[in-house]
N, C-alpha and C. Protein backbone atom coordinates (compact mmCIF):
# COMPACT_ATOMS: atom_id res chain seq x y z
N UNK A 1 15.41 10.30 -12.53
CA UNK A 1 15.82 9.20 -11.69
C UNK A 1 14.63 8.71 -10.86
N UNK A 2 14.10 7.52 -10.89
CA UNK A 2 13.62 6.89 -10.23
C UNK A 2 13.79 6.73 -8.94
N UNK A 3 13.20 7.09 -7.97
CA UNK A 3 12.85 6.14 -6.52
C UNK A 3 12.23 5.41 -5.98
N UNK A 4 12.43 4.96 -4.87
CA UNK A 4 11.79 3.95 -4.32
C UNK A 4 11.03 4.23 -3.33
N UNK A 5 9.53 4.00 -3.36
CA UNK A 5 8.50 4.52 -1.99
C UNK A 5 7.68 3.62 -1.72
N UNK A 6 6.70 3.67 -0.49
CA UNK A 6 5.96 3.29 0.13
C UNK A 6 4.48 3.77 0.23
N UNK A 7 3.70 3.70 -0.47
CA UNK A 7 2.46 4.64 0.57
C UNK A 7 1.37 3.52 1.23
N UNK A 8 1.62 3.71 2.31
CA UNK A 8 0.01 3.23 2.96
C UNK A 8 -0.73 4.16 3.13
N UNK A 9 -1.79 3.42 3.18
CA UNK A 9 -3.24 4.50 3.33
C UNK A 9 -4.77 3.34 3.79
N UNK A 10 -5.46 4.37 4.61
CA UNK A 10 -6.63 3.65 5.37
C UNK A 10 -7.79 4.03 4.58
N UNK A 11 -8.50 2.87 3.70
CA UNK A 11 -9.72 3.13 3.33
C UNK A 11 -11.04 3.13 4.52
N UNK A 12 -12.19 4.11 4.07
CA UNK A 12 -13.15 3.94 4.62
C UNK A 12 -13.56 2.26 4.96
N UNK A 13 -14.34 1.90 6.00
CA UNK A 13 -14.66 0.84 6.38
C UNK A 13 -16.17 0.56 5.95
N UNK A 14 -16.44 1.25 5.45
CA UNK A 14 -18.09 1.02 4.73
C UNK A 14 -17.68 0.56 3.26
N UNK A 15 -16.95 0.29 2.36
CA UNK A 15 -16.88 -0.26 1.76
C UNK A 15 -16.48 -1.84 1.49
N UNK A 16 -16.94 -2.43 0.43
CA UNK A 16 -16.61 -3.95 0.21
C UNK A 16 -15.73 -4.27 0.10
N UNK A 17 -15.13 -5.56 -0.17
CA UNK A 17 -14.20 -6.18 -0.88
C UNK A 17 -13.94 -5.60 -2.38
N UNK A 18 -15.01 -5.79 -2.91
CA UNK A 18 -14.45 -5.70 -4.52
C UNK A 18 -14.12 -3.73 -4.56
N UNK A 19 -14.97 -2.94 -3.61
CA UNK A 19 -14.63 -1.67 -3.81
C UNK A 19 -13.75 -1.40 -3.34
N UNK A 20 -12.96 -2.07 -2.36
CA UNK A 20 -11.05 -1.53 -1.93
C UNK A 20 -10.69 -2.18 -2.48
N UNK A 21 -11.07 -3.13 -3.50
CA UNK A 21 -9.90 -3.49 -4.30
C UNK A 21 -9.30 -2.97 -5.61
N UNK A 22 -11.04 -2.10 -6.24
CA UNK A 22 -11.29 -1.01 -7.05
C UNK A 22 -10.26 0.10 -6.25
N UNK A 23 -10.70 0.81 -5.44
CA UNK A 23 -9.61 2.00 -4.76
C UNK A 23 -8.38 1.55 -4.73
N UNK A 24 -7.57 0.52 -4.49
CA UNK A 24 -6.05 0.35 -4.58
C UNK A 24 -6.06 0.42 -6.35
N UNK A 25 -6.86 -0.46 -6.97
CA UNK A 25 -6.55 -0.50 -8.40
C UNK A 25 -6.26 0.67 -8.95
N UNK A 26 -7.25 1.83 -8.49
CA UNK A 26 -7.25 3.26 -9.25
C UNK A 26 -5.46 3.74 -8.70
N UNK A 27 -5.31 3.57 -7.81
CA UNK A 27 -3.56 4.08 -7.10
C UNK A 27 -2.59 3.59 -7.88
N UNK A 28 -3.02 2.18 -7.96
CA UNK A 28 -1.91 1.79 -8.99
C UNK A 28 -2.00 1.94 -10.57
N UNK A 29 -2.99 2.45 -11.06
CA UNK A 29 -3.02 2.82 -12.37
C UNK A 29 -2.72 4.27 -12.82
N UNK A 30 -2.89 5.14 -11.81
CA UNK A 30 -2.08 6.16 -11.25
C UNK A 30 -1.18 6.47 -11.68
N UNK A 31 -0.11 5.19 -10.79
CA UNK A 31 1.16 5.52 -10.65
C UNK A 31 1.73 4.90 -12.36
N UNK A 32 0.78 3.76 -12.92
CA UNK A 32 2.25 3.83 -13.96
C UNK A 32 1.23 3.99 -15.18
N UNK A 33 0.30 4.95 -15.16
CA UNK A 33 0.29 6.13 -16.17
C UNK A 33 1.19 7.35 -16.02
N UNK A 34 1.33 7.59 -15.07
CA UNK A 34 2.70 8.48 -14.57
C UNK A 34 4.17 8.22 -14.58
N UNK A 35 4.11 6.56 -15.43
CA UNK A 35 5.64 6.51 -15.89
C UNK A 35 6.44 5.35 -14.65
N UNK A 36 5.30 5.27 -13.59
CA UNK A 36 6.01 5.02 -12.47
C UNK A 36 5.75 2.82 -12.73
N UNK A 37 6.18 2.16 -11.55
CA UNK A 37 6.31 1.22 -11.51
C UNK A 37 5.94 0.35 -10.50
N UNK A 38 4.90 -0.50 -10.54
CA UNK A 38 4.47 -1.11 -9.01
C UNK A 38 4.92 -2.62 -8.42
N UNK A 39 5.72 -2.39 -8.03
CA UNK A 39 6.75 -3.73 -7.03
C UNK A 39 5.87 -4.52 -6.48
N UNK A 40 5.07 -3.93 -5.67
CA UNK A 40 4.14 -4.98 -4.87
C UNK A 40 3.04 -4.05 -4.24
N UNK A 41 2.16 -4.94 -3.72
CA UNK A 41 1.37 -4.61 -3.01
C UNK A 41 0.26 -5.17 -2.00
N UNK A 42 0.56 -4.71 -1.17
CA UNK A 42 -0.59 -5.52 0.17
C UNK A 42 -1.92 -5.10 0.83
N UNK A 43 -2.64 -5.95 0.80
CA UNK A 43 -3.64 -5.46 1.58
C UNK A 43 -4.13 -6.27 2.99
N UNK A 44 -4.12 -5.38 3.93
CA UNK A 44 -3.97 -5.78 5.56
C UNK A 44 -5.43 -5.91 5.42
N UNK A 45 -6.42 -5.42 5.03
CA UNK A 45 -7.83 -5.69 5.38
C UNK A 45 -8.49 -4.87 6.63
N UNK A 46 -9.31 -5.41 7.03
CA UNK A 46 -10.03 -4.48 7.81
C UNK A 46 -9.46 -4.52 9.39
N UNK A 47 -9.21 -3.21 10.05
CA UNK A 47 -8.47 -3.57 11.48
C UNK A 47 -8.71 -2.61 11.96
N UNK A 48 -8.74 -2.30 13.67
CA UNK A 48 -9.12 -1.39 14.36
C UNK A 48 -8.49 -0.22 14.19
N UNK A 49 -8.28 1.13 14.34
CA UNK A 49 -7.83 2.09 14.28
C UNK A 49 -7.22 2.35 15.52
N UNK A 50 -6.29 3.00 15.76
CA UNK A 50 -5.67 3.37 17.09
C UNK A 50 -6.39 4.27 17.60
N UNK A 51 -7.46 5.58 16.82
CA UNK A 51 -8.06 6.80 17.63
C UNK A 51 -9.15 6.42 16.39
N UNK A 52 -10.48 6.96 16.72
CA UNK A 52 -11.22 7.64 16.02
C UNK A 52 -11.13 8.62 14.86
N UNK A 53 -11.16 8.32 13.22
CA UNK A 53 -10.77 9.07 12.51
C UNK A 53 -12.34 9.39 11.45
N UNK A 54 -12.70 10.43 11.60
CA UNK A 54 -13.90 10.77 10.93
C UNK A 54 -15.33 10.05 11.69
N UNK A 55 -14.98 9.93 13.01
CA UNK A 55 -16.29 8.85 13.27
C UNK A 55 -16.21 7.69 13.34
N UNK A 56 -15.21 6.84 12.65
CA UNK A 56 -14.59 5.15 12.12
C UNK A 56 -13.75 4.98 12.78
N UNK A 57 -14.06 3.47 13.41
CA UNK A 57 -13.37 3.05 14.59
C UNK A 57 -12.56 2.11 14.09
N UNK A 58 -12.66 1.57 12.53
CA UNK A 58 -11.87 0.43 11.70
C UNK A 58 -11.79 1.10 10.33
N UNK A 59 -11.07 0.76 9.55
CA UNK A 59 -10.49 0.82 8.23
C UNK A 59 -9.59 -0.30 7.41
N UNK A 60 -9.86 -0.16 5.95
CA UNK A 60 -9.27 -1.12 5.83
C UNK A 60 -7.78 -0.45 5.41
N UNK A 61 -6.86 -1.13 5.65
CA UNK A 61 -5.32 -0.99 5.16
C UNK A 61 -4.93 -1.77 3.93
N UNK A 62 -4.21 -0.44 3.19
CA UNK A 62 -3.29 -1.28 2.10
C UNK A 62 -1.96 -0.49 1.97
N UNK A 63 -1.22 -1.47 1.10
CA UNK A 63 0.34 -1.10 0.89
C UNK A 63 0.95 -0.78 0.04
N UNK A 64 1.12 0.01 -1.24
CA UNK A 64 2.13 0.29 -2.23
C UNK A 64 3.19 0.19 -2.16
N UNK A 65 3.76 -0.41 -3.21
CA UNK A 65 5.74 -0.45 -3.03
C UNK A 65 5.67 -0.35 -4.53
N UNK A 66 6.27 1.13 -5.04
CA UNK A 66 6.67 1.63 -6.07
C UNK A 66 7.92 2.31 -6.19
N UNK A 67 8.22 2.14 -7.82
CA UNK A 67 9.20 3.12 -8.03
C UNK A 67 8.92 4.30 -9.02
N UNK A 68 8.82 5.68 -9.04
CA UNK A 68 8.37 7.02 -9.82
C UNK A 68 9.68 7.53 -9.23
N UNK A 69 9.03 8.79 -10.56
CA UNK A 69 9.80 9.56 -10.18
C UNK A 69 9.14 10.95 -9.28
N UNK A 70 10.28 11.56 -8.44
CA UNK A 70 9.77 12.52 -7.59
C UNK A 70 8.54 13.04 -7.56
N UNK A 71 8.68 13.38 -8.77
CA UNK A 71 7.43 14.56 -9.56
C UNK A 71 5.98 14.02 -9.30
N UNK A 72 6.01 13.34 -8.97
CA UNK A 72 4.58 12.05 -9.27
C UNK A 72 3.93 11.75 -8.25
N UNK A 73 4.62 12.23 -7.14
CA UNK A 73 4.08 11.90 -5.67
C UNK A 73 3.04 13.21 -5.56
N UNK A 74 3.46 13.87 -5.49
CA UNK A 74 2.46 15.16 -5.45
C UNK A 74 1.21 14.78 -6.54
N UNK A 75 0.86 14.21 -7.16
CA UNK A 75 0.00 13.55 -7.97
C UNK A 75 -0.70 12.64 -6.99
N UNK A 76 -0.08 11.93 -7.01
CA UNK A 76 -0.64 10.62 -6.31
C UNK A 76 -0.95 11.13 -4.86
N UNK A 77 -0.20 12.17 -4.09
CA UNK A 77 -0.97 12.92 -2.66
C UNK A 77 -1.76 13.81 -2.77
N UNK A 78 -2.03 14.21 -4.19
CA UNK A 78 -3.55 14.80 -4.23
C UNK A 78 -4.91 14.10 -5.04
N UNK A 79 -4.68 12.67 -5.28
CA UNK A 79 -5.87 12.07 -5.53
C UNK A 79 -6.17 11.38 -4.31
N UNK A 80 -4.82 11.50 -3.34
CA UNK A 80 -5.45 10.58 -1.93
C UNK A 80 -6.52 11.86 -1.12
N UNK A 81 -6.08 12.87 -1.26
CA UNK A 81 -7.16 14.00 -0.24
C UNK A 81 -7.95 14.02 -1.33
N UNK A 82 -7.85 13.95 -2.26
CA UNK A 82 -9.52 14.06 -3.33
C UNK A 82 -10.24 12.82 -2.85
N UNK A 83 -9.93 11.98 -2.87
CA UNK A 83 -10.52 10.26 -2.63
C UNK A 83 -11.42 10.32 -1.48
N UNK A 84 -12.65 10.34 -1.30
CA UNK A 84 -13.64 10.39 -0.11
C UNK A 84 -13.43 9.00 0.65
N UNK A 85 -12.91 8.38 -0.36
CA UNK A 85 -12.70 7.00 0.87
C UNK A 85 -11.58 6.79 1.14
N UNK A 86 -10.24 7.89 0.96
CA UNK A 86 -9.16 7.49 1.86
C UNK A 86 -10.00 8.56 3.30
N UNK A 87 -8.97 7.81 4.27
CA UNK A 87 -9.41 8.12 5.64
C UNK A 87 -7.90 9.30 6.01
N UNK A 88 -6.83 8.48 5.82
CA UNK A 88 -5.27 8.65 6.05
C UNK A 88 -4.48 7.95 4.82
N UNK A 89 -3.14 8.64 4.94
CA UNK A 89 -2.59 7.76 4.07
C UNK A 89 -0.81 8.45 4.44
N UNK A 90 0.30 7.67 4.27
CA UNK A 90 1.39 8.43 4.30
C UNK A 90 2.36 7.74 3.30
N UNK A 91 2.88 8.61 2.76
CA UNK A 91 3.91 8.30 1.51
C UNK A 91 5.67 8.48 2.22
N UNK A 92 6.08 7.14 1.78
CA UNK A 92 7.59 7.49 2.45
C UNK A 92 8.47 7.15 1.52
N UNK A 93 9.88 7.66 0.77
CA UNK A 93 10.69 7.49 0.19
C UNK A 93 11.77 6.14 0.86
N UNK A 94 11.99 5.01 0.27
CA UNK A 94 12.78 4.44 0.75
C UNK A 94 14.41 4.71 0.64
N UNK A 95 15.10 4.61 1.89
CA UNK A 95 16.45 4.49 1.49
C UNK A 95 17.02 3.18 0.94
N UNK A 96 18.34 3.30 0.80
CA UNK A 96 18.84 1.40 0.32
C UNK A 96 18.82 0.84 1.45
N UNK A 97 18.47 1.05 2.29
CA UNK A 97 18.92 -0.15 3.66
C UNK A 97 16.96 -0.85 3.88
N UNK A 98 15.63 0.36 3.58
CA UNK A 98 14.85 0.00 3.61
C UNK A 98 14.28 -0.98 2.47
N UNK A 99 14.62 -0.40 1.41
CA UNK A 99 14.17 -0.75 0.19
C UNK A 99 14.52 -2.60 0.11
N UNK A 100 16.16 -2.81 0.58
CA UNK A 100 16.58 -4.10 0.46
C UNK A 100 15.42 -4.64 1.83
N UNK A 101 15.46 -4.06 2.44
CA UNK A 101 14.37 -4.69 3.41
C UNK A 101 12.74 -5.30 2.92
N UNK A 102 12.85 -4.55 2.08
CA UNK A 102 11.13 -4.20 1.54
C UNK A 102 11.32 -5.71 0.54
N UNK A 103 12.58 -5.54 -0.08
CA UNK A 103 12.74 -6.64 -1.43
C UNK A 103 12.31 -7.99 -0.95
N UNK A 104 13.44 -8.08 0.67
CA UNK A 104 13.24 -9.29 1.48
C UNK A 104 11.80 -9.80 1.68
N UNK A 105 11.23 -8.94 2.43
CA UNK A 105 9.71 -9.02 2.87
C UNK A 105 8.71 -9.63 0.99
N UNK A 106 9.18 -9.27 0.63
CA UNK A 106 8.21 -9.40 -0.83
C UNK A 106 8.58 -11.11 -1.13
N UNK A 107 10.12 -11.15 -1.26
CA UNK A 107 10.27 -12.26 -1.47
C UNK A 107 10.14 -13.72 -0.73
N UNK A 108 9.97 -13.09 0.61
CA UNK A 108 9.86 -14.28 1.64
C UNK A 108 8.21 -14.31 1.77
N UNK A 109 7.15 -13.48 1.09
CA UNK A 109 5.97 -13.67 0.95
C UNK A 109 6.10 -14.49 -0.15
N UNK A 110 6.55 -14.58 -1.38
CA UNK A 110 5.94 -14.92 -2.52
C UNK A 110 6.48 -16.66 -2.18
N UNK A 111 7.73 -16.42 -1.82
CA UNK A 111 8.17 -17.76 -1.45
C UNK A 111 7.51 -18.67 -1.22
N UNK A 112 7.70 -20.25 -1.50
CA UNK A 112 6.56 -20.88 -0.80
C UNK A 112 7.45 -21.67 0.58
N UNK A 113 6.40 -22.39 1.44
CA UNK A 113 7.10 -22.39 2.68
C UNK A 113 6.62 -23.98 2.68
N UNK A 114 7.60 -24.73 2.77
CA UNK A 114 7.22 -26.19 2.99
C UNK A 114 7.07 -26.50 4.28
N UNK A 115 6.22 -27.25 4.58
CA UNK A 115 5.59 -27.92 5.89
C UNK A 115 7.04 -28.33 6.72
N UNK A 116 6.32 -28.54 8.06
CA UNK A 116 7.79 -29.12 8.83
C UNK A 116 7.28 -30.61 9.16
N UNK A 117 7.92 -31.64 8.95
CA UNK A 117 7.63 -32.93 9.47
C UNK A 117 8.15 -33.34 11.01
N UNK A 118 7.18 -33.62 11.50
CA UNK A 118 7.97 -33.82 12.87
C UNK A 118 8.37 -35.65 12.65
N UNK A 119 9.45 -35.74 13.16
CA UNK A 119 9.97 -36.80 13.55
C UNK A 119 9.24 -37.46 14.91
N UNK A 120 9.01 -38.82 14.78
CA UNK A 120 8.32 -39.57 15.72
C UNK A 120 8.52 -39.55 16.72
């Protein structure tokens, strides 16, 4: 049986554009060589850190929204502590009340949003 998860995780901040985009790519190829399935995914970009983590005062953020099965996370949470350029990262199982939440958020991104005209 399939579930539904989340992982964010903070890349090192010494890397580029095209190399966090390489590091999310490797996560998601990951997951559906492992059978699993990738819904979406975001990347927040580079932003301050709340504390000091390794010395790095910024990192960049990204977002997974997959579905695997159980078994697969323990996979995917030990290429994040192998990974020298994750910083942090946390994996969360969605329930149905999040998941429909998560669907919303995806779809009101992809959506497009028409301008507002103001009246004279």
């Amino acid at each position: 049986m399939l579930n539904h998860y989340e992982a964010a995780f903070v890349l090192t901040p010494v890397l580029s554009e095209p190399q966090m985009k390489e590091a999310v790519a490797k996560f998601e190829k990951l997951l559906t060589e492992n059978g699993g399935t990738i819904l979406g995914h975001e990347e927040w970009g580079l932003r301050k850190l709340a504390y000091p983590i390794q010395g790095k005062t910024t990192g960049f953020y990204a977002l997974l929204q997959f579905d695997v099965e159980p078994a697969v996370i323990a996979t995917l949470e030990t290429a994040f502590r192998r990974d020298e350029r994750i910083l942090r990262f946390l994996t969360t199982r969605l329930d149905k009340y999040a998941y429909e939440y998560s669907e919303k958020r995806r779809h009101n991104k992809t959506a497009s949003v028409e301008p507002k005209v103001e009246e004279a």
